[in-house]
C-alpha atoms as a PDB file:
ATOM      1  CA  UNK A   1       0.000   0.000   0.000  1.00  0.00           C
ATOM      2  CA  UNK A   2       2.748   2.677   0.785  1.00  0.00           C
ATOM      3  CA  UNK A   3       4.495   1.389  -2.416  1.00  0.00           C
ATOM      4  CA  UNK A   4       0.911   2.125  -4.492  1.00  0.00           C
ATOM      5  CA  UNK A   5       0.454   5.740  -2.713  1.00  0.00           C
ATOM      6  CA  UNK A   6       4.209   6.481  -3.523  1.00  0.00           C
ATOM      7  CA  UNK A   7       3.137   5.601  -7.042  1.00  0.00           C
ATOM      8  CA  UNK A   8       0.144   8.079  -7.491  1.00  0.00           C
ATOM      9  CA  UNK A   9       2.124  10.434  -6.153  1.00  0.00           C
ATOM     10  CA  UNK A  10       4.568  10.029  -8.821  1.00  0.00           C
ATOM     11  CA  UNK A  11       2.399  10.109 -11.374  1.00  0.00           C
ATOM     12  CA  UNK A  12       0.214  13.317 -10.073  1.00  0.00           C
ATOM     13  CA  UNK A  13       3.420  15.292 -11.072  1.00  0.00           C
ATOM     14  CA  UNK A  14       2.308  14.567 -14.902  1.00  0.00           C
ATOM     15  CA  UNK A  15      -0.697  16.576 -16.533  1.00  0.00           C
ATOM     16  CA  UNK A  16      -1.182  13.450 -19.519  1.00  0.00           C
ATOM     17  CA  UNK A  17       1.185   9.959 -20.286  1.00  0.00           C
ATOM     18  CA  UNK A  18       1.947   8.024 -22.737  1.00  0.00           C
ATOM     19  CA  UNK A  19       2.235   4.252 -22.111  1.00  0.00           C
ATOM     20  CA  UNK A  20       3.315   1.144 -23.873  1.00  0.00           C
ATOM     21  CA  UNK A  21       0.476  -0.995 -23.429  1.00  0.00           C
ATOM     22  CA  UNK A  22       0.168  -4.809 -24.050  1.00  0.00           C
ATOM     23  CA  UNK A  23      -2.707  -5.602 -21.872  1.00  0.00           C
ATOM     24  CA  UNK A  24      -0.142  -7.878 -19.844  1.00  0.00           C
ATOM     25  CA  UNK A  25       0.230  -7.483 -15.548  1.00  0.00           C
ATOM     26  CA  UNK A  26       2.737  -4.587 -15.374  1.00  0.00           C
ATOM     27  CA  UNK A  27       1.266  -2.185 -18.503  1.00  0.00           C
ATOM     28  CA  UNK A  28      -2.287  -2.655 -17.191  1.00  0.00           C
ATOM     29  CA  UNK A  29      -1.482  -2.120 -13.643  1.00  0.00           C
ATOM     30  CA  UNK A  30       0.256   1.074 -14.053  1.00  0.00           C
ATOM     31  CA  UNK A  31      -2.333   2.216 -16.705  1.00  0.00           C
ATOM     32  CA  UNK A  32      -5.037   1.488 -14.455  1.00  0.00           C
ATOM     33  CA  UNK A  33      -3.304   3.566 -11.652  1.00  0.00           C
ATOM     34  CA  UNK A  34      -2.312   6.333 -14.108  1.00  0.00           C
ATOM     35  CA  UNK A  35      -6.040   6.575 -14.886  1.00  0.00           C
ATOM     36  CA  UNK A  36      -6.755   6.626 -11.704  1.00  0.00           C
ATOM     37  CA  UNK A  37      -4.706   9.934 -10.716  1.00  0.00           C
ATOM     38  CA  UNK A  38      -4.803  11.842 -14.264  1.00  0.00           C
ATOM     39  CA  UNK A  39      -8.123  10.803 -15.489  1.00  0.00           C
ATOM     40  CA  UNK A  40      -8.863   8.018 -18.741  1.00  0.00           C
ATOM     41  CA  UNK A  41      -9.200  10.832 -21.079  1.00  0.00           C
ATOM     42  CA  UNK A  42      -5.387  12.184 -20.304  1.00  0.00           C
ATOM     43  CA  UNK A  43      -3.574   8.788 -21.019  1.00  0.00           C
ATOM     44  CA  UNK A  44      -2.968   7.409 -24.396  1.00  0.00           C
ATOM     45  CA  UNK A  45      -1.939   3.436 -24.511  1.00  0.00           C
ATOM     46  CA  UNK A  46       0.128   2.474 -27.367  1.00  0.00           C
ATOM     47  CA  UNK A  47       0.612  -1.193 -28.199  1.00  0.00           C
ATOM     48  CA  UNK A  48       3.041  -2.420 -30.411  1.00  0.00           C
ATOM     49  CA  UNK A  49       1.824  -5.298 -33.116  1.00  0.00           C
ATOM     50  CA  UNK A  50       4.598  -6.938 -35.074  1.00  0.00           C
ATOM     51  CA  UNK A  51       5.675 -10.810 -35.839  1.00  0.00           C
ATOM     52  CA  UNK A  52       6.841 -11.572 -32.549  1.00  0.00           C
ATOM     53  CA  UNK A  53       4.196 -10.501 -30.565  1.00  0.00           C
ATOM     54  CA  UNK A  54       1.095 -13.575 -30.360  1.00  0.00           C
ATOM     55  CA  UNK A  55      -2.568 -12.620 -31.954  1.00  0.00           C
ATOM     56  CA  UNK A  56      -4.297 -13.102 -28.585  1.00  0.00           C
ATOM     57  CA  UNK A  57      -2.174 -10.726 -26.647  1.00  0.00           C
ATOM     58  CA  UNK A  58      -3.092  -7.958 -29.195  1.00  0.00           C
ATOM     59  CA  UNK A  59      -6.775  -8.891 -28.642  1.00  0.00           C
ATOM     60  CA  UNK A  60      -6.296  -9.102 -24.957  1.00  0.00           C
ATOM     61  CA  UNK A  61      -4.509  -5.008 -25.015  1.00  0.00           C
ATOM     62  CA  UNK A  62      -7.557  -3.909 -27.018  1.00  0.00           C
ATOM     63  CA  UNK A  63     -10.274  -5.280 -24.610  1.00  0.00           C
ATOM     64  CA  UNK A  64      -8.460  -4.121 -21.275  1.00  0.00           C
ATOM     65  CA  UNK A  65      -7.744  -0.810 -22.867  1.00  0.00           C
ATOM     66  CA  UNK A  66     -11.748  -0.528 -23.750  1.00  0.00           C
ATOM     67  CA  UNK A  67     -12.420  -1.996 -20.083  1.00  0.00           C
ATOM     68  CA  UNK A  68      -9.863   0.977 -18.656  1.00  0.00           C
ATOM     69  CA  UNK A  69     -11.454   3.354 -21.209  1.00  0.00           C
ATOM     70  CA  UNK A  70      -8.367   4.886 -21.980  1.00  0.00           C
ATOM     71  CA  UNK A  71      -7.808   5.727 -25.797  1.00  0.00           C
ATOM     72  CA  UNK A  72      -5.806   2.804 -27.756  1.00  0.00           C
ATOM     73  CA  UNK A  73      -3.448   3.405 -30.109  1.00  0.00           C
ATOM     74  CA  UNK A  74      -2.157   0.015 -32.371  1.00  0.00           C
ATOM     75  CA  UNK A  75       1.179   0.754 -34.068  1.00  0.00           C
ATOM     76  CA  UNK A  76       2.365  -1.959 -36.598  1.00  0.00           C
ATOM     77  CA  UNK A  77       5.691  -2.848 -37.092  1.00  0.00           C
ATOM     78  CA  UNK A  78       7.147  -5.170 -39.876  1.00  0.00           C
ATOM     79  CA  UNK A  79      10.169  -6.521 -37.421  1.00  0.00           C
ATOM     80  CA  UNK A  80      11.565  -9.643 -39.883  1.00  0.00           C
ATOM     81  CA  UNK A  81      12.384  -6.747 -42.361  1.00  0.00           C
ATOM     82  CA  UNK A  82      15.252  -5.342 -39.924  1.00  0.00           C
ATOM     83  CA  UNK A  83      18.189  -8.179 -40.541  1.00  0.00           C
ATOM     84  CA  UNK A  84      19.300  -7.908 -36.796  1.00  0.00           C
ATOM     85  CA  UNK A  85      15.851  -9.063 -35.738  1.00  0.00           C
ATOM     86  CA  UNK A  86      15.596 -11.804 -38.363  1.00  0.00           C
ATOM     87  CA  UNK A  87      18.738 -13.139 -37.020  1.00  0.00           C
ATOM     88  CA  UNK A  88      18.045 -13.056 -33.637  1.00  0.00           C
ATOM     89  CA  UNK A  89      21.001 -11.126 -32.447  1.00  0.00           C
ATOM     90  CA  UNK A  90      22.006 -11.654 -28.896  1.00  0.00           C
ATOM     91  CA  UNK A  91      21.155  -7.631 -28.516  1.00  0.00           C
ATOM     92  CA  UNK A  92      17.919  -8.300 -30.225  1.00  0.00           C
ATOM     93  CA  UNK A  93      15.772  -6.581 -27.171  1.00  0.00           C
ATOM     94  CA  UNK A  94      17.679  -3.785 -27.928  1.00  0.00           C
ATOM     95  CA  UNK A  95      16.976  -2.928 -31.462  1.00  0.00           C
ATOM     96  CA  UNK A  96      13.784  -3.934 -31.368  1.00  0.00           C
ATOM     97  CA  UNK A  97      12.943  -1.772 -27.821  1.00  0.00           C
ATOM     98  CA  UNK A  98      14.703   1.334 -30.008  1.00  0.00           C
ATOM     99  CA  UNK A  99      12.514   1.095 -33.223  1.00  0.00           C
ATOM    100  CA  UNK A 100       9.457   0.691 -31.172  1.00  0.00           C
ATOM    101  CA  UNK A 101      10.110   3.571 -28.677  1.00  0.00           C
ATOM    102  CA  UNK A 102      11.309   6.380 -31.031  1.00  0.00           C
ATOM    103  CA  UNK A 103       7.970   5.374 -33.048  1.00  0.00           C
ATOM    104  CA  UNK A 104       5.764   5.699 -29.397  1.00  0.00           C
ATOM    105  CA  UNK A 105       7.724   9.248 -28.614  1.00  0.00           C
ATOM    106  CA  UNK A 106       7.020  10.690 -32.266  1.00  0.00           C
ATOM    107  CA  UNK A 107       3.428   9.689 -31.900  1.00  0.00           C
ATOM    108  CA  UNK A 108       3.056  10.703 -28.191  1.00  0.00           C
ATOM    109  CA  UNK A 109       4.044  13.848 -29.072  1.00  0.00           C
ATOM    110  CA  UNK A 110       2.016  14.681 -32.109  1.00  0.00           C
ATOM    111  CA  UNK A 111      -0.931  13.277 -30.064  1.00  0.00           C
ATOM    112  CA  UNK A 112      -0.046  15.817 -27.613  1.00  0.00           C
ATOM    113  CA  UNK A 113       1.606  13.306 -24.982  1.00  0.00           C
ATOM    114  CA  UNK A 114       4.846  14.441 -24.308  1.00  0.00           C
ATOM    115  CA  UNK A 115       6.118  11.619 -21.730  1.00  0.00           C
ATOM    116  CA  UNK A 116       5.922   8.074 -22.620  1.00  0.00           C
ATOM    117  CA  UNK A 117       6.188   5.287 -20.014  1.00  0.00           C
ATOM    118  CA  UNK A 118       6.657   1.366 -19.928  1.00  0.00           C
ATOM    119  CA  UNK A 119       5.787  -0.655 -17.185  1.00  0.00           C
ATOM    120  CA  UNK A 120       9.293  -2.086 -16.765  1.00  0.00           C
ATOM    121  CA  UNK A 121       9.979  -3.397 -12.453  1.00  0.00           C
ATOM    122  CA  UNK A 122      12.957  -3.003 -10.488  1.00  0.00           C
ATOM    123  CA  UNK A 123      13.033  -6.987 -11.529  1.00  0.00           C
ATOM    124  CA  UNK A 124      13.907  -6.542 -14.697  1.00  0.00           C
ATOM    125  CA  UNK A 125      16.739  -4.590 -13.831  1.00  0.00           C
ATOM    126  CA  UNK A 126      18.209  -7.938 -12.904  1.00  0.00           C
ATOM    127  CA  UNK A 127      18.237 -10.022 -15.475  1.00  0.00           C
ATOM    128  CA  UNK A 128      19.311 -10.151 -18.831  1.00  0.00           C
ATOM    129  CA  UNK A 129      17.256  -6.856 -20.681  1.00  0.00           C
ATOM    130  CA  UNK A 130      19.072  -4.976 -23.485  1.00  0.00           C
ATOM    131  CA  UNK A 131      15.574  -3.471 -23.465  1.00  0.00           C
ATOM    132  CA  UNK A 132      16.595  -1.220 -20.921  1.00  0.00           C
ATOM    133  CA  UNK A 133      19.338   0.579 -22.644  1.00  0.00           C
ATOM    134  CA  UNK A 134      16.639   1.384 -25.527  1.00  0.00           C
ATOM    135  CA  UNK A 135      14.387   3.037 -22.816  1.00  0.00           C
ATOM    136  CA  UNK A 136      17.004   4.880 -21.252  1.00  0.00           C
ATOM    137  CA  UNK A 137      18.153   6.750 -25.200  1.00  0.00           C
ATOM    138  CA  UNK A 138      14.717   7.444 -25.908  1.00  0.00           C
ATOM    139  CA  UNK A 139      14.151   9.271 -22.733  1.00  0.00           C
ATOM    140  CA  UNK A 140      11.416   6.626 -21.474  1.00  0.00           C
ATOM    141  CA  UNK A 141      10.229   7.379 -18.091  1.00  0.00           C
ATOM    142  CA  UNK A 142       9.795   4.369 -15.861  1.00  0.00           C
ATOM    143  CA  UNK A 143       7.454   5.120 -12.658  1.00  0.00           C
ATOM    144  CA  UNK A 144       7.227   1.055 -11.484  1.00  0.00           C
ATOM    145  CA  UNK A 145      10.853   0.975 -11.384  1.00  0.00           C
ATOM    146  CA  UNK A 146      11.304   4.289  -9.786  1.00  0.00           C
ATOM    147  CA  UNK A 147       8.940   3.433  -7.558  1.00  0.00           C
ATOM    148  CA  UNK A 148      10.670   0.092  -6.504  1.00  0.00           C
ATOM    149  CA  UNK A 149       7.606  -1.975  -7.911  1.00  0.00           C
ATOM    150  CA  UNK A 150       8.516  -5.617  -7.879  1.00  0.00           C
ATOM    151  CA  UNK A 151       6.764  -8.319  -9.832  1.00  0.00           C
ATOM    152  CA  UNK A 152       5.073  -9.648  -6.733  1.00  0.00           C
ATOM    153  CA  UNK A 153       3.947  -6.300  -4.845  1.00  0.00           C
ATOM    154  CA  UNK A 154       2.310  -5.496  -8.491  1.00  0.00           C
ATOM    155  CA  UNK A 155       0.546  -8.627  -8.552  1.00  0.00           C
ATOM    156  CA  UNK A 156      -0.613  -7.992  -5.019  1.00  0.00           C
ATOM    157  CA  UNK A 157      -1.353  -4.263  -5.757  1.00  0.00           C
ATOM    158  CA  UNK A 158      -3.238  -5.714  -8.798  1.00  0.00           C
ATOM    159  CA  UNK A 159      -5.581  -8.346  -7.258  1.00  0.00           C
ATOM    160  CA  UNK A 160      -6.660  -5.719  -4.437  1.00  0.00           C
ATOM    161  CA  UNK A 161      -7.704  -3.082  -7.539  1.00  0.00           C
ATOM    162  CA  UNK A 162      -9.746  -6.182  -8.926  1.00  0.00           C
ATOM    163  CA  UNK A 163      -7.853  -6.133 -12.198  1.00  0.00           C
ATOM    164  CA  UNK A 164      -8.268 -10.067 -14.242  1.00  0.00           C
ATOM    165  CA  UNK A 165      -4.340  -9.489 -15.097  1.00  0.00           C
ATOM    166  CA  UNK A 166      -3.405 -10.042 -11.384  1.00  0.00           C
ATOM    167  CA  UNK A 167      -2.385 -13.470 -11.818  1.00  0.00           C
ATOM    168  CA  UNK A 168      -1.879 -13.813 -15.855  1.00  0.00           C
ATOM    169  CA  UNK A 169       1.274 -15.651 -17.116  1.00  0.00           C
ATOM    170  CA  UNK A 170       3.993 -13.336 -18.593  1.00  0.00           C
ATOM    171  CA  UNK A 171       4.120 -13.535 -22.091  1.00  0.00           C
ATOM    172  CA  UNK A 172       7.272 -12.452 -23.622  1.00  0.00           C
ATOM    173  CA  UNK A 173       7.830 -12.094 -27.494  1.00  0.00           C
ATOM    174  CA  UNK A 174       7.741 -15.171 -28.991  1.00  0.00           C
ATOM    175  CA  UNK A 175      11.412 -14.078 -30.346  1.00  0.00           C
ATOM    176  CA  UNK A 176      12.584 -15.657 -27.194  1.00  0.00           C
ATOM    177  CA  UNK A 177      11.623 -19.422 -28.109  1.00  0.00           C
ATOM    178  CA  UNK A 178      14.881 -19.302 -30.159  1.00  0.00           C
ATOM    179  CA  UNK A 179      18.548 -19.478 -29.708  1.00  0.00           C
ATOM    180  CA  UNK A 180      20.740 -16.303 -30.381  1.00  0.00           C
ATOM    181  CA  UNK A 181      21.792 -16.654 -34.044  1.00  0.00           C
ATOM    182  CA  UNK A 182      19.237 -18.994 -35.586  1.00  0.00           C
ATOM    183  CA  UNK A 183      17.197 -17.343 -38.438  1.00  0.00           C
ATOM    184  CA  UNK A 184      13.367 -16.637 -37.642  1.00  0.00           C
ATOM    185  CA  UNK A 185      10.285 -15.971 -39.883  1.00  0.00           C
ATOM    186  CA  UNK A 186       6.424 -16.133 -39.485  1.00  0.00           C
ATOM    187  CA  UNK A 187       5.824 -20.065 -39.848  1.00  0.00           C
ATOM    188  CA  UNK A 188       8.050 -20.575 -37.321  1.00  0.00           C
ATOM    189  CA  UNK A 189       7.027 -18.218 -35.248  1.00  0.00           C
ATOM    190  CA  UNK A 190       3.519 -18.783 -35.564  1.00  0.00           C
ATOM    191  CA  UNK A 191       3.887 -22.145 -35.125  1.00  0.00           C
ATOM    192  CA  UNK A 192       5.430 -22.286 -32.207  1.00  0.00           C
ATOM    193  CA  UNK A 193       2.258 -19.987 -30.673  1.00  0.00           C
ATOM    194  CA  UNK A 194      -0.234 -22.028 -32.163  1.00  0.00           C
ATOM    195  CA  UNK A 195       1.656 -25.392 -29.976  1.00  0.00           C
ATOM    196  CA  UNK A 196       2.149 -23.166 -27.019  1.00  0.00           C
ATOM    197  CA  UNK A 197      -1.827 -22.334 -27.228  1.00  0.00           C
ATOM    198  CA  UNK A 198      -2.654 -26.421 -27.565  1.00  0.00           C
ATOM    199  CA  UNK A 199      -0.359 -27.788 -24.652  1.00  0.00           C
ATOM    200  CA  UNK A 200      -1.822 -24.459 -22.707  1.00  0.00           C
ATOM    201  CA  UNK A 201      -5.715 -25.715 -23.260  1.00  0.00           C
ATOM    202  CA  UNK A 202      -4.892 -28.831 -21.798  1.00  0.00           C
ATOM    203  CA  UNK A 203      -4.462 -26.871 -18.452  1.00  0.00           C
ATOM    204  CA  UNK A 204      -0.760 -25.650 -18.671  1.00  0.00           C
ATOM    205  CA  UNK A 205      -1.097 -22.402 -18.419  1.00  0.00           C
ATOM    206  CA  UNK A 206       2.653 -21.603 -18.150  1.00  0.00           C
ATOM    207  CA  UNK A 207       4.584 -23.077 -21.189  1.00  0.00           C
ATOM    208  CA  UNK A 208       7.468 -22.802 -23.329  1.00  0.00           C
ATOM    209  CA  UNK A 209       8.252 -24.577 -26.752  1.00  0.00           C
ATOM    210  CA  UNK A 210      12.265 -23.776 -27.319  1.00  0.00           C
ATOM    211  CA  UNK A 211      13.646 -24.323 -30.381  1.00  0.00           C
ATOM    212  CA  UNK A 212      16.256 -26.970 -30.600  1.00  0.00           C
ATOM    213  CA  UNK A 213      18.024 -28.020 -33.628  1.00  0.00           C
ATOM    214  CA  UNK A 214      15.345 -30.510 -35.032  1.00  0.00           C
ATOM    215  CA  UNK A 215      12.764 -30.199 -32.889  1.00  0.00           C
ATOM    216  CA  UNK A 216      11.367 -28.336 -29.243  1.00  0.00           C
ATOM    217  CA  UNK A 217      11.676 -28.417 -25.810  1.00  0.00           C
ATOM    218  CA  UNK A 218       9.408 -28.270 -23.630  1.00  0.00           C
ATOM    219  CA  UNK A 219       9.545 -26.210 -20.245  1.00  0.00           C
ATOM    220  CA  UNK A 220       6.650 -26.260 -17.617  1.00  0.00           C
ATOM    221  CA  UNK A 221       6.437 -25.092 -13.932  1.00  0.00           C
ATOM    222  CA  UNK A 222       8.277 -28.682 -12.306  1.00  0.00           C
ATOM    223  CA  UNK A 223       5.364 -28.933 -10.558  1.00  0.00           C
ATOM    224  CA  UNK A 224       3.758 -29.913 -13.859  1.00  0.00           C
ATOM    225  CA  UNK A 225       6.177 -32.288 -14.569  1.00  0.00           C
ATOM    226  CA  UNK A 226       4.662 -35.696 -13.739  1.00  0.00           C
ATOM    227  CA  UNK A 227       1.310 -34.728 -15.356  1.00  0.00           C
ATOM    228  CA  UNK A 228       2.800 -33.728 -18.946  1.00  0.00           C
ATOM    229  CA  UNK A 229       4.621 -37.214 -18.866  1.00  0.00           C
ATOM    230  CA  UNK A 230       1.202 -38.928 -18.187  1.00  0.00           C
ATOM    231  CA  UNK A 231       1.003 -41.487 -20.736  1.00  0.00           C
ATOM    232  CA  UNK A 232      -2.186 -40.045 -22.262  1.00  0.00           C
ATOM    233  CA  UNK A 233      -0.992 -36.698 -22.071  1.00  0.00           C
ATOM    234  CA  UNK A 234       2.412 -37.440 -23.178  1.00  0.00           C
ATOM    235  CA  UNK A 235       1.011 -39.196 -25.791  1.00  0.00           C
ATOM    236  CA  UNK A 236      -1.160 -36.222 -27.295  1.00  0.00           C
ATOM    237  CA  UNK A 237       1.309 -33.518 -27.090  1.00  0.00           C
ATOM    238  CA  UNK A 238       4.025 -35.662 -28.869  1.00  0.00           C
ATOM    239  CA  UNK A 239       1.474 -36.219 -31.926  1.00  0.00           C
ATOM    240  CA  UNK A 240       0.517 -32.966 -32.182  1.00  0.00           C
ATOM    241  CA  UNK A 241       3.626 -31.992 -32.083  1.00  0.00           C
ATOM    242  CA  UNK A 242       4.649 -34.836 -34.552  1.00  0.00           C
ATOM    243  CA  UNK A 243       1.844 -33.341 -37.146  1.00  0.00           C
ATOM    244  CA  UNK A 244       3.288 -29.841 -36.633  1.00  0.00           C
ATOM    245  CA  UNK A 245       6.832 -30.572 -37.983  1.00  0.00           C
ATOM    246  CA  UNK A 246       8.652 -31.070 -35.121  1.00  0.00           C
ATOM    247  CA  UNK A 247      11.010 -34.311 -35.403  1.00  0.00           C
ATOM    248  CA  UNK A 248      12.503 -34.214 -31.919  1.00  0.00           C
ATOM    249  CA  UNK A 249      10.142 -33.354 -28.551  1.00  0.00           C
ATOM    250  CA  UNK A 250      12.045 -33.258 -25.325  1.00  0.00           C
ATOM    251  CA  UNK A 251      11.057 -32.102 -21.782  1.00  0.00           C
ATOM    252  CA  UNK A 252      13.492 -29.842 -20.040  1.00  0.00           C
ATOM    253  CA  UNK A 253      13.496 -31.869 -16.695  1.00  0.00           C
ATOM    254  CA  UNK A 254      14.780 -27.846 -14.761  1.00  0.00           C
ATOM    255  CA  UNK A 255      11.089 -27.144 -15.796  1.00  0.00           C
ATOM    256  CA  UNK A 256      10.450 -23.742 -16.711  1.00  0.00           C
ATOM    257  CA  UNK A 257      12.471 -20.830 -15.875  1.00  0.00           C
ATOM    258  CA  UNK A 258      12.364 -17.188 -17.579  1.00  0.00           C
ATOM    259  CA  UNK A 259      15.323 -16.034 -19.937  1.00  0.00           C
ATOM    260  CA  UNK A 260      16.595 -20.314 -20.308  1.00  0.00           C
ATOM    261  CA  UNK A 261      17.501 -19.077 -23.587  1.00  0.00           C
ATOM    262  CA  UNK A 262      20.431 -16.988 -22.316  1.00  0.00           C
ATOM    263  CA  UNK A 263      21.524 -19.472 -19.751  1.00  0.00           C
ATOM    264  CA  UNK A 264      24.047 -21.303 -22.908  1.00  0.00           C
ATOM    265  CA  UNK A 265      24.481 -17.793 -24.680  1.00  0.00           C
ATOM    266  CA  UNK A 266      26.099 -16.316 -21.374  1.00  0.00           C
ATOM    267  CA  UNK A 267      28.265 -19.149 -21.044  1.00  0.00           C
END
């Protein structure tokens, strides 16, 4: 509570924000709270839609942004066309973080928003996020992280405002299901959202497919562990799988963890 009152204090020093919105637990929580202090009318969400963001995550921004009656902005961006992207560099957070923010500030400003915020927490400053060095050149301002938001007191703050995104997965690009270095396009990409969605319906709701050189693994909470490997559950995801093009399906036995991707990149 003293962290969420240190927050609207923060943000009464603003007359109108700019956010990057993608309907996930941080950007609604701080756009809910912004619209709280300034009024709907005075923030503008802006959600980025490109190939490595999934289709229901852009439907999920536009209904939470009608919910929080804030006006929605959708910006497309053709990412694959940028080589560095394609090619999954190991800075690929960064380039991508820069083209999308110096589009949000040039449209925040001819909207008549002249400070944009993400909903970045003082996690993320720990971890792997060349993100951050994008947000910091393009002058983004980041009031969870100055406010000493972790993921867990959001999630708190979140369920006591009644927002549905309290306890949602995170959902990061779907860039991330690949190794630094290996070339990505749409089928692959969508491919590996449309598995992610199946293995998900039959009540995983955290899940990662990671790309491996003739196949996927799988990562779920180890919790889940035993019930994936369930013969008749084992024996559904493999076909699918199987009919999807994937030659080789093996289960990370560390379960899921975020950023496993950069675990053999920093070594």
């Amino acid at each position: 509570m003293k962290k969420h009152t240190t927050l609207k204090k923060y943000l009464s020093q603003f007359d109108r924000l700019a956010i990057a919105f993608s309907g996930g637990v941080d950007s609604t929580f701080l756009t809910a709270v912004a619209a709280d202090v300034l009024g709907a009318h005075n923030i503008l969400a802006l959600t980025a839609v490109h190939e490595f963001v999934p289709t229901k995550e852009t439907q999920r921004a536009k209904r939470i942004a009608r919910a929080l009656r804030v006006p929605h902005h959708i910006v497309p961006f053709s990412i694959l066309k940028d080589s560095k992207l394609k090619k999954n560099h190991p800075e690929r957070c960064y380039f991508c973080k820069k083209k999308i923010f110096s589009s949000f500030v040039t449209i925040a400003k001819r909207k008549g928003f002249p400070i944009l915020c993400d909903a970045s927490n003082k996690d993320d400053l720990a971890v792997h996020r060349p993100g951050n060095k994008a947000a910091i050149e393009c002058t983004v301002r980041r009031p969870l992280v100055e406010c000493s938001f972790t993921k867990k007191d959001i999630r708190t703050a979140s369920r006591r405002k009644g927002l549905e995104t309290w306890n949602a997965p995170s959902e990061p690009c779907l860039a991330t299901r690949f190794p630094y270095g290996w070339s990505i396009d749409k089928e692959a990409l969508r491919r590996v959202e449309l598995a992610e969605e199946y293995i998900r319906n039959l009540g995983f709701p955290v899940v990662r497919l990671r790309a491996i050189p003739l196949g996927v693994r799988i990562e779920v909470p180890t919790a889940d562990l035993r019930r994936i490997i369930a013969p008749k559950t084992r024996k559904e995801v493999s076909r699918y799988l199987k009919r999807k093009g994937y030659q080789q399906i093996v289960l990370d036995l560390e379960g899921y963890r975020s950023g496993s991707m950069d675990e053999g990149w920093k070594t």
